[in-house]
Protein backbone atom coordinates (compact mmCIF):
# COMPACT_ATOMS: atom_id res chain seq x y z
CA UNK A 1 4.05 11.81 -35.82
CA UNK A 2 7.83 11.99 -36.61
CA UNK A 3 8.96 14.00 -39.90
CA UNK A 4 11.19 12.51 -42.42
CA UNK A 5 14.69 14.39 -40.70
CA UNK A 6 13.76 13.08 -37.17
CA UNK A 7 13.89 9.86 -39.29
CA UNK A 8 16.97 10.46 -41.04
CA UNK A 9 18.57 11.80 -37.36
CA UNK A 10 17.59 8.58 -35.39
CA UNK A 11 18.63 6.44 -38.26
CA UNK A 12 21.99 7.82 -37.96
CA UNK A 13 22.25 8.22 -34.36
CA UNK A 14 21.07 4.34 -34.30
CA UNK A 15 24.30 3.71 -36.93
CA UNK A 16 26.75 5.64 -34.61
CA UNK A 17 25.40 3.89 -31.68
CA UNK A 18 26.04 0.30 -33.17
CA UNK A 19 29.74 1.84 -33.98
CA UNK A 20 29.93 2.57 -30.60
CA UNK A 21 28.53 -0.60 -29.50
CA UNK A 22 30.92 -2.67 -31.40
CA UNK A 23 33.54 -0.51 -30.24
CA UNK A 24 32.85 -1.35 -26.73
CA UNK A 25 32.71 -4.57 -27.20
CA UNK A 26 35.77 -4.92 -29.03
CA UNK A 27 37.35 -3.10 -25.53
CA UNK A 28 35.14 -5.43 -23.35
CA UNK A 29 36.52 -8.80 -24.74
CA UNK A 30 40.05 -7.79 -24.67
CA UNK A 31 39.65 -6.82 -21.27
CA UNK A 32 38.07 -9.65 -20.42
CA UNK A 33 41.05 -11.68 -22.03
CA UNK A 34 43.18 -9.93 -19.56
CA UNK A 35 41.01 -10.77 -16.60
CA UNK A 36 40.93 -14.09 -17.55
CA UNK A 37 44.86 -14.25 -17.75
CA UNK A 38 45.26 -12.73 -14.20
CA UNK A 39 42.36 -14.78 -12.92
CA UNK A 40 44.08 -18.16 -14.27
CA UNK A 41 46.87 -16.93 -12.14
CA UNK A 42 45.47 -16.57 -9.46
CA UNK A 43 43.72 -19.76 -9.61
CA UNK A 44 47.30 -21.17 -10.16
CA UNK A 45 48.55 -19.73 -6.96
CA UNK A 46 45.68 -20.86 -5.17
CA UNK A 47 45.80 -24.38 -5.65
CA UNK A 48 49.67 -24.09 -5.11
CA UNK A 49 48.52 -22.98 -1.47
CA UNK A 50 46.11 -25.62 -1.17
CA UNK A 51 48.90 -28.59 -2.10
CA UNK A 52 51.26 -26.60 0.06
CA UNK A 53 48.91 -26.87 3.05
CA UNK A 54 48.05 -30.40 1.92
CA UNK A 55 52.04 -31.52 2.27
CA UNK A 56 51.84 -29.52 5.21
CA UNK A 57 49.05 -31.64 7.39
CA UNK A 58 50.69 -35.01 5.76
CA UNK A 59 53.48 -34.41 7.42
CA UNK A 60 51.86 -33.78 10.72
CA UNK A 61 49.84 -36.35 10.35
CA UNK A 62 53.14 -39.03 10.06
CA UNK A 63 54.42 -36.46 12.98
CA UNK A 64 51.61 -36.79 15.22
CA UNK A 65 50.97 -40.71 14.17
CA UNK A 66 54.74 -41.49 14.58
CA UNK A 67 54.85 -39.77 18.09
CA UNK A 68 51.64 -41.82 19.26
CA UNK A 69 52.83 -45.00 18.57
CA UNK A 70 56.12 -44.12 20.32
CA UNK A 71 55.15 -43.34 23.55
CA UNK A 72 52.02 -45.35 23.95
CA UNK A 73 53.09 -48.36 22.02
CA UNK A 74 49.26 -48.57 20.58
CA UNK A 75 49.02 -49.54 16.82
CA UNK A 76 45.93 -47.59 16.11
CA UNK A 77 48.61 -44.44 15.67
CA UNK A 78 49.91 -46.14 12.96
CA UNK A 79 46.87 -45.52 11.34
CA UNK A 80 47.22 -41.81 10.92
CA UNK A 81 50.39 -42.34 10.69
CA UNK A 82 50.57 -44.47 7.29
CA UNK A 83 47.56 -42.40 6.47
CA UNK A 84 50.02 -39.54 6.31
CA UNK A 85 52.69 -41.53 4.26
CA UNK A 86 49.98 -42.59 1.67
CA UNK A 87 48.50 -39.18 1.22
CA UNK A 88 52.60 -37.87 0.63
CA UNK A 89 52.90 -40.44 -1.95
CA UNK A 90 50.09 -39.23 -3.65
CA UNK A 91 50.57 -35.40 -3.15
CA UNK A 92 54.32 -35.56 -3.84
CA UNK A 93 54.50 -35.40 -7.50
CA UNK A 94 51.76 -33.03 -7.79
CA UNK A 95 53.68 -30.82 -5.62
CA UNK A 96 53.94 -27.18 -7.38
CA UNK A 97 54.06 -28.72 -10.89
CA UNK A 98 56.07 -26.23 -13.18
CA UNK A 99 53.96 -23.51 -15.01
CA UNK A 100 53.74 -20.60 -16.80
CA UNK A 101 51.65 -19.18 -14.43
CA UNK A 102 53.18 -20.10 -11.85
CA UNK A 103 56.47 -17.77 -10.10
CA UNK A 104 57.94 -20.68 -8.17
CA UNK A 105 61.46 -22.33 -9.51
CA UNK A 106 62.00 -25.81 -9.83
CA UNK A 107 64.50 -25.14 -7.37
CA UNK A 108 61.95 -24.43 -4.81
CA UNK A 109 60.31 -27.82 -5.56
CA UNK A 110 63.28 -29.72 -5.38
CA UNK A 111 64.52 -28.04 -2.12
CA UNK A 112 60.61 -28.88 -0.37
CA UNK A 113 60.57 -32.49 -1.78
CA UNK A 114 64.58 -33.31 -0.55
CA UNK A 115 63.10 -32.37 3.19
CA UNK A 116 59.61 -33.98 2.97
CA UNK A 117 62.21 -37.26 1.46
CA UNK A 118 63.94 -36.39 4.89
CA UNK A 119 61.66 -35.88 7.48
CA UNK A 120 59.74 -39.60 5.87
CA UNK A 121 62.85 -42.17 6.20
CA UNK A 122 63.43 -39.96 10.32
CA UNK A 123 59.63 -41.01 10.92
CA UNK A 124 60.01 -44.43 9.45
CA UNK A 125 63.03 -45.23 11.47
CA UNK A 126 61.61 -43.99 14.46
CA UNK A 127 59.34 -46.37 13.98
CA UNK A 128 60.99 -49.35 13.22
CA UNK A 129 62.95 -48.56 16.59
CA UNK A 130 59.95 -48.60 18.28
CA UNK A 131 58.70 -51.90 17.09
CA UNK A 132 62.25 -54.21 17.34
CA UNK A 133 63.52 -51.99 20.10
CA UNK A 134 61.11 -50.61 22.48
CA UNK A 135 60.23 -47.43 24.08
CA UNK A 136 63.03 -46.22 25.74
CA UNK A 137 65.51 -46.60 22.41
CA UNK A 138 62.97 -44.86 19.92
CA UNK A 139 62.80 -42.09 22.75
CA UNK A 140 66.73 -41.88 23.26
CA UNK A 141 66.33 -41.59 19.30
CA UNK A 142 63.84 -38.83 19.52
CA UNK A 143 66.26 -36.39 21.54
CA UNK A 144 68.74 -36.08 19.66
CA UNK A 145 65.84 -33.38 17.60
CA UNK A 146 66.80 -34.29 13.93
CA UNK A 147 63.17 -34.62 13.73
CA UNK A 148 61.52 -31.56 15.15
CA UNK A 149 64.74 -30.30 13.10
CA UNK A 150 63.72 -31.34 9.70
CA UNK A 151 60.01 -30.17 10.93
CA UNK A 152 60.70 -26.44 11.81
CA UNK A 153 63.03 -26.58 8.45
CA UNK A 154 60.06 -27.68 6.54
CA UNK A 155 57.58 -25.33 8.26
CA UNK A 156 59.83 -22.64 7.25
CA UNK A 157 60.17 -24.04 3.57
CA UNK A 158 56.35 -23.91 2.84
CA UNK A 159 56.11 -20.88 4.86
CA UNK A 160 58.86 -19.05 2.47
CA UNK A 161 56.49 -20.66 -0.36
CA UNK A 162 53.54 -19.35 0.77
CA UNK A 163 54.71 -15.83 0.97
CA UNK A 164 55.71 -16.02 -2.73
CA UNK A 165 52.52 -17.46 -3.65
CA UNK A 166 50.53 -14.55 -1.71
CA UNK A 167 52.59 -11.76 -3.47
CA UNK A 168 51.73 -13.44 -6.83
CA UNK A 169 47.99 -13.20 -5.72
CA UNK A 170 48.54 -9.76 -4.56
CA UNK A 171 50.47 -8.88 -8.24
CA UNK A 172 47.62 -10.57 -9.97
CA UNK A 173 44.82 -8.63 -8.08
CA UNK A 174 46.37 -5.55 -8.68
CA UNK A 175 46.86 -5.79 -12.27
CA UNK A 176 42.91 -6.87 -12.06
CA UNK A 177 42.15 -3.75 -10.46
CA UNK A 178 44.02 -2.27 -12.75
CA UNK A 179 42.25 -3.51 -15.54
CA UNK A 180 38.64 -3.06 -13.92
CA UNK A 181 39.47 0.73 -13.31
CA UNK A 182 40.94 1.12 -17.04
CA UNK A 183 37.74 -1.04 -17.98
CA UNK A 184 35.01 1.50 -15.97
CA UNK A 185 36.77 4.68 -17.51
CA UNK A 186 36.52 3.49 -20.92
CA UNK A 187 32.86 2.25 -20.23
CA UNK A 188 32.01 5.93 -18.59
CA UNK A 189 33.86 7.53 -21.91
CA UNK A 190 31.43 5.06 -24.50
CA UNK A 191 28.29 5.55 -21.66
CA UNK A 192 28.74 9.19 -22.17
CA UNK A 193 29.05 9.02 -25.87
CA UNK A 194 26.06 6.43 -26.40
CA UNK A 195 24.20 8.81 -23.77
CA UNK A 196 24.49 12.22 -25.69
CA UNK A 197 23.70 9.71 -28.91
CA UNK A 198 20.37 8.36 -27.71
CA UNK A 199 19.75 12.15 -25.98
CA UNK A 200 18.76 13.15 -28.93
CA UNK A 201 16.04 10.44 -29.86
CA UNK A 202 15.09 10.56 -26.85
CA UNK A 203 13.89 14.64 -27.54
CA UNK A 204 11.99 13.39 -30.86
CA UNK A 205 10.01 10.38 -29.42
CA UNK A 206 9.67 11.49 -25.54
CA UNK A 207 6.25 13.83 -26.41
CA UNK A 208 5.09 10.61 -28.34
CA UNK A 209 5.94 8.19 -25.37
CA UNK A 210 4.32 10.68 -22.79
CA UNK A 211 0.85 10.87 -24.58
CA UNK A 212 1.11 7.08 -25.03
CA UNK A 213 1.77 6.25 -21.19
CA UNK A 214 -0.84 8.76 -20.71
CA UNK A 215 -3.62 7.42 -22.29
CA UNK A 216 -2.35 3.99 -21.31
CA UNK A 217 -2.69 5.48 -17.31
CA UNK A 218 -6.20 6.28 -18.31
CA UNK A 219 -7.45 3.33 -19.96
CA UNK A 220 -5.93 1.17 -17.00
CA UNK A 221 -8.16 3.45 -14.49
CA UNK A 222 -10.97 3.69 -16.38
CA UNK A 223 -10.73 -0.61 -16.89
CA UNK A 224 -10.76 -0.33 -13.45
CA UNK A 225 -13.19 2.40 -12.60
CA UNK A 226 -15.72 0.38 -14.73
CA UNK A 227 -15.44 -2.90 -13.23
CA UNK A 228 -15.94 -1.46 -9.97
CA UNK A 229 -18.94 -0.34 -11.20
CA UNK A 230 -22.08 -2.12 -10.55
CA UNK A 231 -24.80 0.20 -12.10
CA UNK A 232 -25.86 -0.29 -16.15
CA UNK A 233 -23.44 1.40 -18.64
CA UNK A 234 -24.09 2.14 -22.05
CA UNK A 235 -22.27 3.80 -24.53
CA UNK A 236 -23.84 5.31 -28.03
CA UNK A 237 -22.19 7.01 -31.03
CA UNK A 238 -23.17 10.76 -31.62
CA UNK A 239 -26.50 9.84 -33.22
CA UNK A 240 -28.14 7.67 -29.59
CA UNK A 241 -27.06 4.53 -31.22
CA UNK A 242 -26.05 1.63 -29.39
CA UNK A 243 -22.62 0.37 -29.45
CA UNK A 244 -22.12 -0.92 -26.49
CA UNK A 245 -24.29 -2.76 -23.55
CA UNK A 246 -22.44 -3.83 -20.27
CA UNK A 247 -23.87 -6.78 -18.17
CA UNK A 248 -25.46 -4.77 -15.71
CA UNK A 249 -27.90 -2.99 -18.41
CA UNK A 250 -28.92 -6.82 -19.26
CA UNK A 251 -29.70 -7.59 -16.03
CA UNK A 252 -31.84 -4.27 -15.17
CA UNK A 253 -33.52 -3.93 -18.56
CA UNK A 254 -34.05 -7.35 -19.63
CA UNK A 255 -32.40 -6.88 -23.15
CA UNK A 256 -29.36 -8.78 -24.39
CA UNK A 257 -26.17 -7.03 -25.91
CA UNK A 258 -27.49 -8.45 -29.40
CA UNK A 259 -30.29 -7.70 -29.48
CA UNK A 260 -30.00 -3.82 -28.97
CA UNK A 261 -26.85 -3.12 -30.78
CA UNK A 262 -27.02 -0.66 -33.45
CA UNK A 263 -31.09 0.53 -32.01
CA UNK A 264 -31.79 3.98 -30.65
CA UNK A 265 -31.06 4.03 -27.21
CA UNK A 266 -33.81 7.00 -26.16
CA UNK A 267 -36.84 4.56 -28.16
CA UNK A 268 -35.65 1.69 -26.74
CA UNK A 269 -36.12 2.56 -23.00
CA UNK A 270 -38.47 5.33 -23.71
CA UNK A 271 -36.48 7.77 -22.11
CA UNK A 272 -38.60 10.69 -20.31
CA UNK A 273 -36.71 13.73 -18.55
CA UNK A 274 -38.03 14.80 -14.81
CA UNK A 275 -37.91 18.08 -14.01
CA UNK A 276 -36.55 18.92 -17.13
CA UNK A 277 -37.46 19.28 -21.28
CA UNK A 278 -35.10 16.93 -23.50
CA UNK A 279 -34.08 19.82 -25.51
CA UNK A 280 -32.91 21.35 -22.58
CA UNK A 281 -31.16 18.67 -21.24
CA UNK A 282 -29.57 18.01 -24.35
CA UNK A 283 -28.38 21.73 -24.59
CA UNK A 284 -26.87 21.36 -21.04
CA UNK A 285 -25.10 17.98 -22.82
CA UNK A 286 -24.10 20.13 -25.87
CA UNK A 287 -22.43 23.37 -24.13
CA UNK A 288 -21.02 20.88 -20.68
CA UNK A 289 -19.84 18.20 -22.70
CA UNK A 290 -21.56 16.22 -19.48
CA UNK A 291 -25.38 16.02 -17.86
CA UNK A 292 -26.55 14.16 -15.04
CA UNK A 293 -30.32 14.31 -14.06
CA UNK A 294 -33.49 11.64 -12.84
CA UNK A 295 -34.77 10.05 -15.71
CA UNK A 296 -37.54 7.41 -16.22
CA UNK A 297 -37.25 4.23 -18.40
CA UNK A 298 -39.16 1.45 -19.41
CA UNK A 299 -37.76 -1.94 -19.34
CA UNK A 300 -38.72 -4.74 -21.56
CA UNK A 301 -41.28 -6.56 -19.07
CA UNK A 302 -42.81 -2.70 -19.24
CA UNK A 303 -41.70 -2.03 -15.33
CA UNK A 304 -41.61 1.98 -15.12
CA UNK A 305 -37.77 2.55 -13.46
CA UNK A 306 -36.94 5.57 -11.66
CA UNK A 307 -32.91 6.20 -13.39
CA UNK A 308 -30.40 8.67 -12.13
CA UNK A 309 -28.42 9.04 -15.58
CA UNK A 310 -25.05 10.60 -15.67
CA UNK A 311 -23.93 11.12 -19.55
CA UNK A 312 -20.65 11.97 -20.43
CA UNK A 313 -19.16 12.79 -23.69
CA UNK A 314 -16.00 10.94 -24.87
CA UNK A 315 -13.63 12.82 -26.98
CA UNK A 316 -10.73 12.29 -29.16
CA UNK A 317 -7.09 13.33 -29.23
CA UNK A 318 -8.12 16.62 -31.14
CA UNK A 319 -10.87 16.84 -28.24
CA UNK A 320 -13.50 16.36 -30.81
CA UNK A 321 -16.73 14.18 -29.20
CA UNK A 322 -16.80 10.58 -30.76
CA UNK A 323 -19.16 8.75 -28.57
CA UNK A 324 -21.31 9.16 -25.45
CA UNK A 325 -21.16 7.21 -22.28
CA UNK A 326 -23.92 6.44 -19.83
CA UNK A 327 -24.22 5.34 -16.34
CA UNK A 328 -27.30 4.57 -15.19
CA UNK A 329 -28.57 4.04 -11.47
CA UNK A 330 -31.45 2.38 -10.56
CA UNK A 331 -33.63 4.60 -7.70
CA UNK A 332 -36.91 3.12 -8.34
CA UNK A 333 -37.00 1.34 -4.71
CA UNK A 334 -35.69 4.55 -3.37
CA UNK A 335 -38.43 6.54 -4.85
CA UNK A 336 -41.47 4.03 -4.02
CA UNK A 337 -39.34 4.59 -0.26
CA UNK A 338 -39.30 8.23 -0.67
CA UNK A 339 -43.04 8.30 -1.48
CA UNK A 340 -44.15 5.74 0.64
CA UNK A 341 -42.18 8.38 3.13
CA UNK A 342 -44.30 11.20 2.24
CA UNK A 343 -47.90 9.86 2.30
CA UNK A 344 -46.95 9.17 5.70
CA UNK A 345 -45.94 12.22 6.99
CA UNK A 346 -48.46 13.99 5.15
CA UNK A 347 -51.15 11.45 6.97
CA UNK A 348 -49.17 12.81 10.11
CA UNK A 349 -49.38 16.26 9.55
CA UNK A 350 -52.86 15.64 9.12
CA UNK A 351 -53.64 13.77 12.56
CA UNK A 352 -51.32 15.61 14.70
CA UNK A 353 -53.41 18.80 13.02
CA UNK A 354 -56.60 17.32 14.18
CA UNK A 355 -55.28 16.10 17.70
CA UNK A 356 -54.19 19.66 18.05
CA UNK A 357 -57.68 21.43 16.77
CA UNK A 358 -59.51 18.76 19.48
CA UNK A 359 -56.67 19.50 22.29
CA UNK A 360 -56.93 23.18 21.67
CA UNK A 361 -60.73 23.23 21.57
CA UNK A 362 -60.61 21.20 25.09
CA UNK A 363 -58.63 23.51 26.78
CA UNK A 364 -60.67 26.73 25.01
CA UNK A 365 -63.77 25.26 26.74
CA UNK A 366 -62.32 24.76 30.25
CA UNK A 367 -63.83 27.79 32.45
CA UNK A 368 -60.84 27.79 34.12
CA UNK A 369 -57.28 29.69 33.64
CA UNK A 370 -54.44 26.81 32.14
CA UNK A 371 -51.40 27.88 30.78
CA UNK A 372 -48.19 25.81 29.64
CA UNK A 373 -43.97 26.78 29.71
CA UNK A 374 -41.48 25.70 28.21
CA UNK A 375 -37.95 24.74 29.74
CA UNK A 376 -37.16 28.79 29.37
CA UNK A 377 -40.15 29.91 31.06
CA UNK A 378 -41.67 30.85 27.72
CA UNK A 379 -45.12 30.75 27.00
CA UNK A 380 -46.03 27.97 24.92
CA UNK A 381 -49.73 28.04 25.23
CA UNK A 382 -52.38 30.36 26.89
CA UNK A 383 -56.08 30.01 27.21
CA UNK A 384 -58.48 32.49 26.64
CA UNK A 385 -59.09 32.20 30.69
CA UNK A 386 -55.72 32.70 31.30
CA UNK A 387 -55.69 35.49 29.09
CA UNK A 388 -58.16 37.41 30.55
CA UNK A 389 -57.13 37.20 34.00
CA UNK A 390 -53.65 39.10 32.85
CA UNK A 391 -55.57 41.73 31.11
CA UNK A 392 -53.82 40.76 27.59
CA UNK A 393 -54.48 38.82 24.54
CA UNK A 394 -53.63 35.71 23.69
CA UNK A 395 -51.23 36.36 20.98
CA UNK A 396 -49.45 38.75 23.36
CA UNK A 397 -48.48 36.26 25.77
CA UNK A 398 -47.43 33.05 23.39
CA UNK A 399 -43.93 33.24 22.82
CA UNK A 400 -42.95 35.06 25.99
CA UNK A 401 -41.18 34.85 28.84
CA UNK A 402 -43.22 34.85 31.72
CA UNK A 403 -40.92 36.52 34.31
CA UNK A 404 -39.98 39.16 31.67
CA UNK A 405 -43.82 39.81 30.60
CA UNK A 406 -44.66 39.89 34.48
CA UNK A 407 -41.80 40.76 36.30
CA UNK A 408 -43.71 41.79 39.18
CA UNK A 409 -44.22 38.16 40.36
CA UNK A 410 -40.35 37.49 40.33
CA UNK A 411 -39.78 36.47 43.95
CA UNK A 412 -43.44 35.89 44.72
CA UNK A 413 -44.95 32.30 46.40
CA UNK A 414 -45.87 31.53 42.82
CA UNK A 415 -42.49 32.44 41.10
CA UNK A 416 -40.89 29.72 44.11
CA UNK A 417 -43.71 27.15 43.55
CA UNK A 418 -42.98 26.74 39.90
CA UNK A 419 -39.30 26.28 40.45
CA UNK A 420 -39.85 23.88 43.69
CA UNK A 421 -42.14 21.96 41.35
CA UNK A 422 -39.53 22.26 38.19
CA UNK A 423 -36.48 21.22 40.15
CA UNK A 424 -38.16 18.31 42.33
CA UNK A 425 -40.21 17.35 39.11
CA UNK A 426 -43.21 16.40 41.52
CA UNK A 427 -46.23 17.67 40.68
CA UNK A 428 -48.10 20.04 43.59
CA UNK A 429 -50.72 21.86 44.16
CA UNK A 430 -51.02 25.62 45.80
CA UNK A 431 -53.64 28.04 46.92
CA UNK A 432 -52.51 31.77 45.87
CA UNK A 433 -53.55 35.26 46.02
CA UNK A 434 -53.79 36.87 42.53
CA UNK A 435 -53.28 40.48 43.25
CA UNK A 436 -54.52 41.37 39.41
CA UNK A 437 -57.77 40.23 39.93
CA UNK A 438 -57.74 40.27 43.30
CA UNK A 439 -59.18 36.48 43.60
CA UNK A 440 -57.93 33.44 44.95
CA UNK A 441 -56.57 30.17 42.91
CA UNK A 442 -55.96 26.92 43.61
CA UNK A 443 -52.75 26.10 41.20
CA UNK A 444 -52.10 22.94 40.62
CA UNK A 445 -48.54 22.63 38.86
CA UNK A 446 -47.49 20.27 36.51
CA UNK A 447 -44.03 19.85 36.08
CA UNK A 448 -42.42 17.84 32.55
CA UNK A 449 -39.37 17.34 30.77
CA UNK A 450 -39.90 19.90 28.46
CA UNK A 451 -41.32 22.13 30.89
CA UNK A 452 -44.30 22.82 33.04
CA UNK A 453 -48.57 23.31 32.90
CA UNK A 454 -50.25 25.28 35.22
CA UNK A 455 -53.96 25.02 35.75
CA UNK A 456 -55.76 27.92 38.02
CA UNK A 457 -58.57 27.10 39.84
CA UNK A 458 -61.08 30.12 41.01
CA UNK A 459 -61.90 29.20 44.81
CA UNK A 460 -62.43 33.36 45.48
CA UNK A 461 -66.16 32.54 47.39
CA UNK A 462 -64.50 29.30 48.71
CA UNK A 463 -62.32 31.21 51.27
């Protein structure tokens, strides 16, 4: 909020600035005045150089026309050539009319029209030659050069006039520049003045400007933030009232915007907490100023939904909370998935549990040894058998590494079967001497691609 002297110091740095303003302005038109003399000048000169180049091709057009028709005798040069004369007529009193703006003397005129007068009775008379004499006589006429004479003298006439019309273009643009530079210094000395003027509003309102474009930065995201949003959102005032009920939150719940306005939002949907008291959740709300949790509501067909609600408070300038906004994600499907998910596995756990009780108890009642490794020669499963015949208990061989538990056999015709067998992956089958027991056992070796089985086969009273 401005006080009443940031008031009074605007108002008065508004009043100076209009001074300065008209000021300025006052500068800008004369200036303008003189740009407009200087460019009225130029425009002057300009269309001097145009009628000076327009004389200029007229008269080699009635040159060029008048030379045709001499030596070629065909009328169709008479064409350009009267072309020429009519376009002089026309031109010839418009030549450099006298004006203010304009540097060139009558004299000049007069001097430019008494050799254009010239140079048209030489070109008519060369003509007429040609037509009542012939060819040869209007040539003979030719040579003796007072035409190309009167020419050159013209050429250098307009050529004279041209150079004084291009140094009156070249006084007029540099009193222009002039005037443009004397124009920018007085508009830097008024920028500079206006500048330091609206300097000083700009200190009072510039904290009021920032927090506007601020909050307008926010509302623009937040415009768009929310209609990105696809999920339900509700907003309440302070006391879970309803004021206001997007499109998506019709289409989940089944309510329109009307008809819930102003109603509690927690009896409407029969809000229950999961994993969590409401007084809790609503201290979490209270100290965070934000709480997101699973939630269940209850929509107005009666359909039990699964909601993952994410409440935020929304507070004022003087951070003081106003109102209470609510998005709200639907994860029923996710958690009928999730528990579909977990009868499952628990049915799983369950079978593999039994296949493993019935697979353990087969193997418990075969008489003979079997034991099973994994890809790092570890034990992964002993028999009682098998047990026995190493002289340890089952528990003390699960787990370990069979060359490391019985290094002894490291090198042995069994420690070079198992490998064959592992590295060809064909399954074979061995008769071995057991030194421990002093027996011998058929092994036949199954090889896998997790590892390999062993079964041991007692064929002592066989050999």
């Amino acid at each position: 909020m401005l006080y009443t002297s940031d008031k009074k110091r605007m108002k008065l740095a508004y009043f100076a600035s209009v001074i300065c303003i008209a000021f300025f302005l006052y500068l800008t038109l004369s200036n303008i005045n003189q740009a407009e003399r200087e460019t009225k000048k130029v425009s002057v000169a300009l269309e001097n150089l145009y009628r000076l180049a327009n004389v200029l091709t007229d008269v080699h057009a009635v040159e060029t026309g008048q030379r045709g028709y001499v030596i070629t005798g065909d009328e169709t040069y008479l064409f350009t050539y009267n072309r020429g004369l009519d376009s002089i007529v026309q031109n010839i009193d418009l030549i450099i009319p006298d004006s203010a703006d304009s540097r060139l003397t009558g004299r000049d005129k007069e001097l430019l029209l008494d050799l254009i007068r010239q140079k048209v009775l030489h070109a008519k008379k060369v003509v007429d030659i040609r037509t009542r004499f012939g060819r040869d006589s209007a040539t003979t006429f030719l040579q003796t050069s007072s035409g190309e004479i009167l020419m050159n003298r013209i050429r250098m006439r307009v050529n004279s006039l041209e150079t004084t019309v291009h140094n009156e273009i070249s006084r007029s643009n540099a009193k222009r520049e002039s005037t443009i530079k004397k124009f920018a210094a007085e508009f830097l000395i008024l920028g500079l003045i206006i500048y330091l003027i609206l300097f000083f509003n700009y200190r009072v309102i510039s904290k009021e400007l920032k927090i506007r474009r601020k909050n307008e930065e926010i509302l623009k995201f937040n415009g768009t933030l929310i209609s990105s949003i696809i999920d339900p959102i509700i907003t309440t005032d302070l006391h879970h009232r309803i004021t206001n009920w997007n499109k998506h939150a019709e289409e989940l719940y089944g309510w329109p915007e009307h008809e819930v306005i102003g109603k509690n939002l927690e009896d409407l949907l029969q809000i229950e907490y999961v994993d969590i008291d409401m007084e809790k959740a609503r201290q979490q709300f209270a100290e965070q100023g934000y709480w997101k949790g699973e939630t269940i509501h209850i929509s107005q067909n009666g359909k039990k939904l699964h909601i993952l609600s994410s409440i935020s408070a929304v507070n004022n300038d003087e951070g003081q909370t106003v109102s209470v906004v609510g998005v709200f994600t639907d994860v029923t499907a996710k958690k009928e998935t999730e528990q579909r998910l977990k009868l499952l596995t628990d049915h799983l756990e369950i079978e593999v549990e039994r296949k493993a009780h019935e697979l353990n108890s087969v193997f418990e009642r075969i008489t003979d040894a079997f034991i099973a490794l994994d890809s790092s020669w570890n034990y992964t499963y002993v028999n009682t058998k098998a047990a026995e015949m190493h002289g340890k208990a089952v528990e003390e061989m699960v787990g370990q590494n069979i060359w490391e538990l019985f290094p002894e056999q490291v090198g042995t015709e069994f420690y070079h079967a198992l490998h064959t067998a592992v590295e060809s992956g064909i399954s074979s089958k061995r008769q071995l001497y057991h030194a421990n027991s002093l027996r011998w056992f058929e092994d036949l070796i199954y090889p896998g691609p997790n590892g390999v089985s062993v079964y041991y086969h007692d064929i002592t009273e066989k050999k």
